[in-house]
Protein backbone atom coordinates (compact mmCIF):
# COMPACT_ATOMS: atom_id res chain seq x y z
CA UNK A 1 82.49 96.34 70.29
CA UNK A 2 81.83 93.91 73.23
CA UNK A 3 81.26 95.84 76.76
CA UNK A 4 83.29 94.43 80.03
CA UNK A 5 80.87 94.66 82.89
CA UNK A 6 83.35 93.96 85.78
CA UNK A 7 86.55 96.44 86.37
CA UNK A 8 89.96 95.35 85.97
CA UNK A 9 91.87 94.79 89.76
CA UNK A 10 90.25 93.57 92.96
CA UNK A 11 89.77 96.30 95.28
CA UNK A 12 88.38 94.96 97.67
CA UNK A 13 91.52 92.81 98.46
CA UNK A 14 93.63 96.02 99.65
CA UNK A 15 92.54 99.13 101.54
CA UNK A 16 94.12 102.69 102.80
CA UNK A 17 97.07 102.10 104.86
CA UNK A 18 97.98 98.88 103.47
CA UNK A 19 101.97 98.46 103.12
CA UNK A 20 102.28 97.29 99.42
CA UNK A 21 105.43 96.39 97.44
CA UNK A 22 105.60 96.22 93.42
CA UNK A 23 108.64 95.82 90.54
CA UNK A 24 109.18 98.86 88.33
CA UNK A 25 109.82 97.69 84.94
CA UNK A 26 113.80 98.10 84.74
CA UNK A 27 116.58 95.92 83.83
CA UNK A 28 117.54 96.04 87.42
CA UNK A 29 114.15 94.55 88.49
CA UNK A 30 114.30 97.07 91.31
CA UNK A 31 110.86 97.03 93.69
CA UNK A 32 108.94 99.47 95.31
CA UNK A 33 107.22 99.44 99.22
CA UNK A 34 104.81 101.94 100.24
CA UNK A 35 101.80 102.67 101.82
CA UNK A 36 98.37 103.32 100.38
CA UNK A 37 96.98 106.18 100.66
CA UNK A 38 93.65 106.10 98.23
CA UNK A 39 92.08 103.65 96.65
CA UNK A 40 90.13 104.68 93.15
CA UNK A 41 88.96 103.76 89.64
CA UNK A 42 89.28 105.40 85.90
CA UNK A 43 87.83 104.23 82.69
CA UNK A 44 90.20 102.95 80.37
CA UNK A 45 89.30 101.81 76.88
CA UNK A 46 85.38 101.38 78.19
CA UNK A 47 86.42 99.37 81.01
CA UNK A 48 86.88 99.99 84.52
CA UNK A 49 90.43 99.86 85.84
CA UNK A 50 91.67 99.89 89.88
CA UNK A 51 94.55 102.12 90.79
CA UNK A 52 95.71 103.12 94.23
CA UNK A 53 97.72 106.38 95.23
CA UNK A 54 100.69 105.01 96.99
CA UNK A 55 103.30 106.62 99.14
CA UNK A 56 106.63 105.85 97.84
CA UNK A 57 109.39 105.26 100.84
CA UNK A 58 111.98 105.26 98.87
CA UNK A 59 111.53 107.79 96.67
CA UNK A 60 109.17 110.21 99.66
CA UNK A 61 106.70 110.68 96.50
CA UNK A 62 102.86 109.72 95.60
CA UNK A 63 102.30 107.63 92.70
CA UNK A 64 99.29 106.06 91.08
CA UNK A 65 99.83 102.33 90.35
CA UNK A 66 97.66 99.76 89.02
CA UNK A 67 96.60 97.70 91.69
CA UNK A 68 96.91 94.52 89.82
CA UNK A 69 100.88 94.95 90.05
CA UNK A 70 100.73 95.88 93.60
CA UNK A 71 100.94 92.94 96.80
CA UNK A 72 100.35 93.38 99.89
CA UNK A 73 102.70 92.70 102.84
CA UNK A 74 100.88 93.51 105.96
CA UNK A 75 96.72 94.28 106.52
CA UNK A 76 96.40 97.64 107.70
CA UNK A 77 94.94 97.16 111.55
CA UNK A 78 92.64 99.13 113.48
CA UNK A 79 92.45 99.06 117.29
CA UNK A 80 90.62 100.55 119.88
CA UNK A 81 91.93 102.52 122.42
């Protein structure tokens, strides 16, 4: 059985607080927007595999979602007061 050393998803390309939109798999190709809320990893089929917690807005629910189907459309900023 050959071993996958890297994990599945780039991480390091979103971060908590990111606003995120993805398509639910529906005939109506509706999307989703949200908000990140964690960022974390689970072993599927001996490979690692990135999934974020997200804050639904439409739906006022958290839901994991692979973070290969998510996109981001604005870079959570931090300022300084």
């Amino acid at each position: 059985m050959k071993e996958f050393s890297r994990n599945f998803g780039r991480i390091d390309d979103f971060s908590e607080g990111d606003l995120v939109f993805w398509s639910f798999l529906s005939p109506k190709r509706e999307k989703g927007i949200g908000i990140i809320n964690k960022i974390f990893e689970n072993e599927v089929g001996g490979r690692s595999v990135s999934y974020a917690t997200v804050y639904s807005m439409k739906n006022k629910v958290y839901i994991d979602i692979l973070i290969a189907n998510l996109t981001k459309l604005q870079k959570n900023e931090h300022f300084d007061a």
